[in-house]
PDB file of N, CA and C in Angstrom:
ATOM      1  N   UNK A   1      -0.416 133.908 -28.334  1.00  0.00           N
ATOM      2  CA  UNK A   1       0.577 133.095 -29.006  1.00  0.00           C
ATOM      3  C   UNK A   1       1.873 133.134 -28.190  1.00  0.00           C
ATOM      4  N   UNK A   2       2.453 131.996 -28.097  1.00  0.00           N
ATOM      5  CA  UNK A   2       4.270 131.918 -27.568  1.00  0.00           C
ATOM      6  C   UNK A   2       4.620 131.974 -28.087  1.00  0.00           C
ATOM      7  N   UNK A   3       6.050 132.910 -27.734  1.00  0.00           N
ATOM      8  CA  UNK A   3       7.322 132.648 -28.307  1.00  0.00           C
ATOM      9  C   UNK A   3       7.642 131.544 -27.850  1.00  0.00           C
ATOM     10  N   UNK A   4       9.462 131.654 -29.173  1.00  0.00           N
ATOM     11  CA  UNK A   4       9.740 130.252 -29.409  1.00  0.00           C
ATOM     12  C   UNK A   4      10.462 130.380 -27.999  1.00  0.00           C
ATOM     13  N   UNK A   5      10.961 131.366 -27.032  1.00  0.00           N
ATOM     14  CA  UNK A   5      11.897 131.560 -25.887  1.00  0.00           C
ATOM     15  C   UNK A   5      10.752 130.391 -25.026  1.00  0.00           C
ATOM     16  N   UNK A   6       9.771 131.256 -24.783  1.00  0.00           N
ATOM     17  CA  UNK A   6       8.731 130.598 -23.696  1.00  0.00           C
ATOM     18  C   UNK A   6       8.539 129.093 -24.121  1.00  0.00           C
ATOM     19  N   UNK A   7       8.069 128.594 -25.245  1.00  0.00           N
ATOM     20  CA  UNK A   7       7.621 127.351 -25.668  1.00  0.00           C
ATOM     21  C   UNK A   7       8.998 126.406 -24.877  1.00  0.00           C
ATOM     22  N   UNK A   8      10.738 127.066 -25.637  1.00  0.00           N
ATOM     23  CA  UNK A   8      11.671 126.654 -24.993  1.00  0.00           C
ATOM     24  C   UNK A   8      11.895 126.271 -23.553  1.00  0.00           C
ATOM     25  N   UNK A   9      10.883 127.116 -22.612  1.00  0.00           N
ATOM     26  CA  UNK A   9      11.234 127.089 -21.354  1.00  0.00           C
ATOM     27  C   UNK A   9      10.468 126.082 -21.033  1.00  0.00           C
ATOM     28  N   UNK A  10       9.377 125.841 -21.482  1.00  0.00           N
ATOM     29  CA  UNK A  10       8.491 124.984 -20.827  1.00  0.00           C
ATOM     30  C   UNK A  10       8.603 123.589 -21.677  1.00  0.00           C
ATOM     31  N   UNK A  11       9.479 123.209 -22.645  1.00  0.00           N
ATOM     32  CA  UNK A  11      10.235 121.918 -22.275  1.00  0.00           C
ATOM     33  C   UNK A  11      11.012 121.970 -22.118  1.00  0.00           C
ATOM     34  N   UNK A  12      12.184 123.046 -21.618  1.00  0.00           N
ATOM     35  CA  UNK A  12      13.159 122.937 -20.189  1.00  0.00           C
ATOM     36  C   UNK A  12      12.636 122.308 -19.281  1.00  0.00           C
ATOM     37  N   UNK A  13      11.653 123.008 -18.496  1.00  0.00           N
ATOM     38  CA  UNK A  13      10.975 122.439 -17.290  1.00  0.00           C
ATOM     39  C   UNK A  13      10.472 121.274 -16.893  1.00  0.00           C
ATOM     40  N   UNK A  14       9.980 121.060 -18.396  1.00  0.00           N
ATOM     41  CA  UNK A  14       8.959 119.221 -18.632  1.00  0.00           C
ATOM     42  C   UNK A  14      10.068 118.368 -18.127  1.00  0.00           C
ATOM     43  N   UNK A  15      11.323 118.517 -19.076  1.00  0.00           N
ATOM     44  CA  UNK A  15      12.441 117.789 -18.614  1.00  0.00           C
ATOM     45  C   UNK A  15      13.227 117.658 -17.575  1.00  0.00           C
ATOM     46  N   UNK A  16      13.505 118.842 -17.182  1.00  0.00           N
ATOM     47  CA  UNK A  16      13.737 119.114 -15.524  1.00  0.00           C
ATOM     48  C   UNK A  16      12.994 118.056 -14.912  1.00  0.00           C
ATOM     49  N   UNK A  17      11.737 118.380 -14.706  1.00  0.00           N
ATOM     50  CA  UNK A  17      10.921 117.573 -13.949  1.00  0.00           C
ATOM     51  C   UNK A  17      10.968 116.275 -13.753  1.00  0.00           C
ATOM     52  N   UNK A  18      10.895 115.574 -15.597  1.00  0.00           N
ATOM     53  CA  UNK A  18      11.030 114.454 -15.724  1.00  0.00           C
ATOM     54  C   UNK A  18      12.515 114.041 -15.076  1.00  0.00           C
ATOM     55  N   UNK A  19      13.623 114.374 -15.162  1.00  0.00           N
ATOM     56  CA  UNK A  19      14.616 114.002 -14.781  1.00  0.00           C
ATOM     57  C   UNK A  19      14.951 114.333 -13.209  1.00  0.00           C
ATOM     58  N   UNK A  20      14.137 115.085 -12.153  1.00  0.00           N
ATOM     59  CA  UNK A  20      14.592 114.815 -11.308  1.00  0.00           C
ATOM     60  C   UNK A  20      13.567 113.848 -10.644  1.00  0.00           C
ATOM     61  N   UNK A  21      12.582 113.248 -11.184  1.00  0.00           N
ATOM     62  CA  UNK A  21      11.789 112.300 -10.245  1.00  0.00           C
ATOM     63  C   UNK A  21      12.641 110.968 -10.627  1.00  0.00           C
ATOM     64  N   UNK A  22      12.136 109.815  -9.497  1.00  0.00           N
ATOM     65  CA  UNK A  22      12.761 108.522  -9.764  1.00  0.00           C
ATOM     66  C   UNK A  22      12.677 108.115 -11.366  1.00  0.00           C
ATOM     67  N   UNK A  23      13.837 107.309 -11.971  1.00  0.00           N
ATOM     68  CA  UNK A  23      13.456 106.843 -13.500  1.00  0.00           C
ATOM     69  C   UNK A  23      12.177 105.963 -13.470  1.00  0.00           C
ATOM     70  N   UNK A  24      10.897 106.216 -14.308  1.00  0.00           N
ATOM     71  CA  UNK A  24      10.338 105.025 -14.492  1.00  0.00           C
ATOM     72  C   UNK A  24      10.160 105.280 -15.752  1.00  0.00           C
ATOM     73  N   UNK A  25      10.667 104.201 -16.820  1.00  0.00           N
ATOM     74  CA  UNK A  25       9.587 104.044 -18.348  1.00  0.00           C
ATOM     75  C   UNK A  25       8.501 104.726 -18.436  1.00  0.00           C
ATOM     76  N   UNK A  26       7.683 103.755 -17.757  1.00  0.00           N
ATOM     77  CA  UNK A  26       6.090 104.183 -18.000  1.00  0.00           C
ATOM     78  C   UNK A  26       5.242 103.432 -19.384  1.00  0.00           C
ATOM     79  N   UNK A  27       5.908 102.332 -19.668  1.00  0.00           N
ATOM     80  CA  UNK A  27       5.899 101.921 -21.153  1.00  0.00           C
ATOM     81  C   UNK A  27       4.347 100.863 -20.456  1.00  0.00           C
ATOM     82  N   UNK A  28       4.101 100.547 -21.596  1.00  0.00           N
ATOM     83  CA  UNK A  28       3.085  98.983 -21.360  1.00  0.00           C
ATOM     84  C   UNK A  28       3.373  98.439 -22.537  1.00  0.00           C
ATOM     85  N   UNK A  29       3.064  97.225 -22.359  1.00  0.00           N
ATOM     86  CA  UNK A  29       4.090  96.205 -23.382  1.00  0.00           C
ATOM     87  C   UNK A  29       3.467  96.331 -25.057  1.00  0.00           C
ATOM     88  N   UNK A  30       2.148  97.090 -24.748  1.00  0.00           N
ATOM     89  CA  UNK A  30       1.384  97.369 -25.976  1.00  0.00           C
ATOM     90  C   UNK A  30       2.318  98.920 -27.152  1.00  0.00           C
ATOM     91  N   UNK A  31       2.835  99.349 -26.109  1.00  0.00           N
ATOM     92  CA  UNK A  31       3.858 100.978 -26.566  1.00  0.00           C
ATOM     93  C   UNK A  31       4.840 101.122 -25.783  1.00  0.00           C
ATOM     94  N   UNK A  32       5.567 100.370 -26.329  1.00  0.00           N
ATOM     95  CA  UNK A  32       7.446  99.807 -26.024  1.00  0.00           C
ATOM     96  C   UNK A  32       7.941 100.708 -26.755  1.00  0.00           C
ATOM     97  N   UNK A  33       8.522 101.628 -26.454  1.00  0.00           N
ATOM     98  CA  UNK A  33       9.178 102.244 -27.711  1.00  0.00           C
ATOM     99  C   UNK A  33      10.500 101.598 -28.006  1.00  0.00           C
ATOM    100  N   UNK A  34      11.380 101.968 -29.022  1.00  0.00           N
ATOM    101  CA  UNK A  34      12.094 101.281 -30.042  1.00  0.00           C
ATOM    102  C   UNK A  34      13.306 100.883 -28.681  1.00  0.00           C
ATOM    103  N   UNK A  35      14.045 100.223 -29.079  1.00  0.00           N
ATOM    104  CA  UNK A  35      14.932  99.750 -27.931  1.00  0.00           C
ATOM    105  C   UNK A  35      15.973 100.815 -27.758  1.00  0.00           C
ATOM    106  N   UNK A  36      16.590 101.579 -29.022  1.00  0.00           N
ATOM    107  CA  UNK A  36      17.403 102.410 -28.953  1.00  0.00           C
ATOM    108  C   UNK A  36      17.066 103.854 -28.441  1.00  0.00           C
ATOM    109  N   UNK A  37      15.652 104.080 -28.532  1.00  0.00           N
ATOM    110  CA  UNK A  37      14.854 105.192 -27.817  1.00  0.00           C
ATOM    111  C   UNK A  37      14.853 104.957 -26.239  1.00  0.00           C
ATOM    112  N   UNK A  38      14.500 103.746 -26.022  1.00  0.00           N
ATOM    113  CA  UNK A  38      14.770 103.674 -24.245  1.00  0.00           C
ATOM    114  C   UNK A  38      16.159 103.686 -23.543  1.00  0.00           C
ATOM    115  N   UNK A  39      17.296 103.218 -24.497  1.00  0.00           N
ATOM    116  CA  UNK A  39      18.752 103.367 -24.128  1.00  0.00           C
ATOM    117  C   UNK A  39      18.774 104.806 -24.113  1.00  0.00           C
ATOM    118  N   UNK A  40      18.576 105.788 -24.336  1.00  0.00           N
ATOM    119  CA  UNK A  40      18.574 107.095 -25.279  1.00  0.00           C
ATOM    120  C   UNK A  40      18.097 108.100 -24.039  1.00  0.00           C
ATOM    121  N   UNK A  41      16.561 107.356 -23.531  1.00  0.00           N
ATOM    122  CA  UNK A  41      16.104 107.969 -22.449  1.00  0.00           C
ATOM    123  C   UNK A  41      16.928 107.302 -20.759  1.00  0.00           C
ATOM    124  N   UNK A  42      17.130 106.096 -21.024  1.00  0.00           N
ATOM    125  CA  UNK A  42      17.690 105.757 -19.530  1.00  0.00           C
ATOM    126  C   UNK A  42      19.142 106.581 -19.592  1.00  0.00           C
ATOM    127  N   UNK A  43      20.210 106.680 -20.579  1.00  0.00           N
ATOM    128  CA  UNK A  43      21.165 107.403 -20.635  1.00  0.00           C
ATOM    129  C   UNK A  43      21.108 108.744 -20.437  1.00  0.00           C
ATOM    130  N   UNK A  44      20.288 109.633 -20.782  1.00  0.00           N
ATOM    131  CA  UNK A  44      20.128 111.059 -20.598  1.00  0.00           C
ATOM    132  C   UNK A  44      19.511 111.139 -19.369  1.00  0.00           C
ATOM    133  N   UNK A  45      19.001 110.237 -18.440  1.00  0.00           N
ATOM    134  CA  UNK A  45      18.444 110.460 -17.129  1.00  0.00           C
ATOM    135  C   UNK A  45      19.776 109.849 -16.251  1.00  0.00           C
ATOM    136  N   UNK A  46      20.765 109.084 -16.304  1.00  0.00           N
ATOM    137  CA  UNK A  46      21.479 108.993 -15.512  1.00  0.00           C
ATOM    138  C   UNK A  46      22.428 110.168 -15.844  1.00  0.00           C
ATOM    139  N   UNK A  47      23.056 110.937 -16.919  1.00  0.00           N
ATOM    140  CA  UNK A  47      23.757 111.510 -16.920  1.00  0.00           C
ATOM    141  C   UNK A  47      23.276 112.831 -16.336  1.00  0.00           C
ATOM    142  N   UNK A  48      22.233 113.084 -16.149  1.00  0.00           N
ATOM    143  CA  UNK A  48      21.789 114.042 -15.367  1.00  0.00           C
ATOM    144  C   UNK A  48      21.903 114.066 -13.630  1.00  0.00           C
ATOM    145  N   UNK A  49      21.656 112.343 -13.893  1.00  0.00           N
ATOM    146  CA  UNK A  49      21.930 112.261 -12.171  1.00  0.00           C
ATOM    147  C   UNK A  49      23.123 112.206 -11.780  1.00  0.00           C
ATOM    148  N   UNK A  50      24.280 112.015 -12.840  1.00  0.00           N
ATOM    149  CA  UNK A  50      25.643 112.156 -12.538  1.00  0.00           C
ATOM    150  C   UNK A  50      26.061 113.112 -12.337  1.00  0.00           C
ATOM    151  N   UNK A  51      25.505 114.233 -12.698  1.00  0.00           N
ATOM    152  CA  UNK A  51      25.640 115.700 -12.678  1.00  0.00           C
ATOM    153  C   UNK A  51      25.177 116.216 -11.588  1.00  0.00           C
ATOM    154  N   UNK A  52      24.414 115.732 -10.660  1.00  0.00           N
ATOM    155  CA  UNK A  52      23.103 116.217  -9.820  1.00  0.00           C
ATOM    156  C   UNK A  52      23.903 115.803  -8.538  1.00  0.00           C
ATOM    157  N   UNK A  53      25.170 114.573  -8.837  1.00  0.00           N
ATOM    158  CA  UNK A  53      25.748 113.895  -7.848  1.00  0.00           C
ATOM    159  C   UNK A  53      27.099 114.671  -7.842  1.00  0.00           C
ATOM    160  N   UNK A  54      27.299 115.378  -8.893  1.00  0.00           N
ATOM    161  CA  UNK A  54      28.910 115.508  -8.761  1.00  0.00           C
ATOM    162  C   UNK A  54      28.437 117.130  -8.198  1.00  0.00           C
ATOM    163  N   UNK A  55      27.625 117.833  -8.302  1.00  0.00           N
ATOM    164  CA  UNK A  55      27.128 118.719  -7.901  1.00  0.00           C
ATOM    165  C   UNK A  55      27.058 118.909  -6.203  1.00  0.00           C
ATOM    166  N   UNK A  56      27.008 117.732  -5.810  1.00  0.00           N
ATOM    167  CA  UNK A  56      26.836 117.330  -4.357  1.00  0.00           C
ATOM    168  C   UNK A  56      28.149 117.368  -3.961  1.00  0.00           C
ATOM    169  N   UNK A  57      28.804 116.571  -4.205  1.00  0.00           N
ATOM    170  CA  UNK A  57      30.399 116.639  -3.669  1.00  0.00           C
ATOM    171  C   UNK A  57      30.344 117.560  -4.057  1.00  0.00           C
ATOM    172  N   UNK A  58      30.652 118.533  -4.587  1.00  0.00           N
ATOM    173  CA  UNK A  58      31.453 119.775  -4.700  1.00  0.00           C
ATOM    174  C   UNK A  58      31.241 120.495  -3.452  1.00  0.00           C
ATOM    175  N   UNK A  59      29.413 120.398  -3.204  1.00  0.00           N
ATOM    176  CA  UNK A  59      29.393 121.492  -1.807  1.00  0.00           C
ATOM    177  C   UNK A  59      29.902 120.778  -0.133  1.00  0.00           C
ATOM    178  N   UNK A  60      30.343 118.994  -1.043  1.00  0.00           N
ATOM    179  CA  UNK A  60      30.874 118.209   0.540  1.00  0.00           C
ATOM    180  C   UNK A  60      32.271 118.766   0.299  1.00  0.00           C
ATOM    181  N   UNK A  61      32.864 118.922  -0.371  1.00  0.00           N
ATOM    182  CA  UNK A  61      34.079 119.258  -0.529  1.00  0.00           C
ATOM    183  C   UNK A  61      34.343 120.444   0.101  1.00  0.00           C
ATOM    184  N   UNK A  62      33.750 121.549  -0.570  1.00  0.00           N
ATOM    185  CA  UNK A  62      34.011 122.512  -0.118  1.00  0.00           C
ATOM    186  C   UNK A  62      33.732 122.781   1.296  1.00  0.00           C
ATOM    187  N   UNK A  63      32.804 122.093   1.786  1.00  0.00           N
ATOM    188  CA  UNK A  63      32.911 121.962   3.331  1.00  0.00           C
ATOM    189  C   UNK A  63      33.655 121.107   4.326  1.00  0.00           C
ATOM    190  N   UNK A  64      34.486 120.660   3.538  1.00  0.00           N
ATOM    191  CA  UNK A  64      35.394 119.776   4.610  1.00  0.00           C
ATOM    192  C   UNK A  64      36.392 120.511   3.841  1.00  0.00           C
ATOM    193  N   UNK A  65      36.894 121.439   3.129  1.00  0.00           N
ATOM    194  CA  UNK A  65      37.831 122.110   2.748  1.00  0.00           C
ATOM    195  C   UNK A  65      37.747 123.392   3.702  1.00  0.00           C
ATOM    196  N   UNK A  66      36.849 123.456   4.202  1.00  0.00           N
ATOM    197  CA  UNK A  66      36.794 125.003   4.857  1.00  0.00           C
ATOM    198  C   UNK A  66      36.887 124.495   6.316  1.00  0.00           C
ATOM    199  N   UNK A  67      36.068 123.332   6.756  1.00  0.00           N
ATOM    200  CA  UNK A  67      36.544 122.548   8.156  1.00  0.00           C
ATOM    201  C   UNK A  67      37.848 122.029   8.195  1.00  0.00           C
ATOM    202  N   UNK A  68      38.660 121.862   7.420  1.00  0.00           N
ATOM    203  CA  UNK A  68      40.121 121.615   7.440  1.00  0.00           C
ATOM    204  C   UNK A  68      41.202 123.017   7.703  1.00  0.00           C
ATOM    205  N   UNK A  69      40.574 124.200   7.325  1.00  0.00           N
ATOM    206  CA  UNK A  69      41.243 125.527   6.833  1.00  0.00           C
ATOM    207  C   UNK A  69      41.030 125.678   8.149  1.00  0.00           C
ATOM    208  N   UNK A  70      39.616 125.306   9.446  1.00  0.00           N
ATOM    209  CA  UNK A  70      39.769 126.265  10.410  1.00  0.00           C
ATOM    210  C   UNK A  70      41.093 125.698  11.555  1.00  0.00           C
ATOM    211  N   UNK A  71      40.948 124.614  11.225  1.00  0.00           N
ATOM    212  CA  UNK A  71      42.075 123.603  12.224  1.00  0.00           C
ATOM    213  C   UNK A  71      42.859 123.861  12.131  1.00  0.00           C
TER     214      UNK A  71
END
């Protein structure tokens, strides 16, 4: 049996996953889910990638902050 920690981790991970591959639906026109469910999912996958991006500058930053410090 799992704990609820482990069960937790492993849809951490599902989602992880899902959110760092390219966005696709995956829908077929037969299981569309509700319109406000796909706003719901395209929104929580870009805000992740906004995060994933601002994450990036920080380490460009800090490296043209430290290439500026040696000059």
């Amino acid at each position: 049996m799992t704990t609820k920690a482990e069960r937790d981790e492993v849809i951490h991970e599902r989602c992880r996953a899902r959110m760092e591959n390219d966005f696709a639906p995956h829908h077929t026109p037969e299981q569309t889910p509700d319109p406000s469910v796909r706003l719901a999912m395209a929104a929580e996958y870009a805000a992740f990638q906004l995060g994933q991006i601002n994450r990036k500058l920080d380490t460009v930053i800090e490296a043209l902050a430290a290439s500026i410090a040696k000059k």
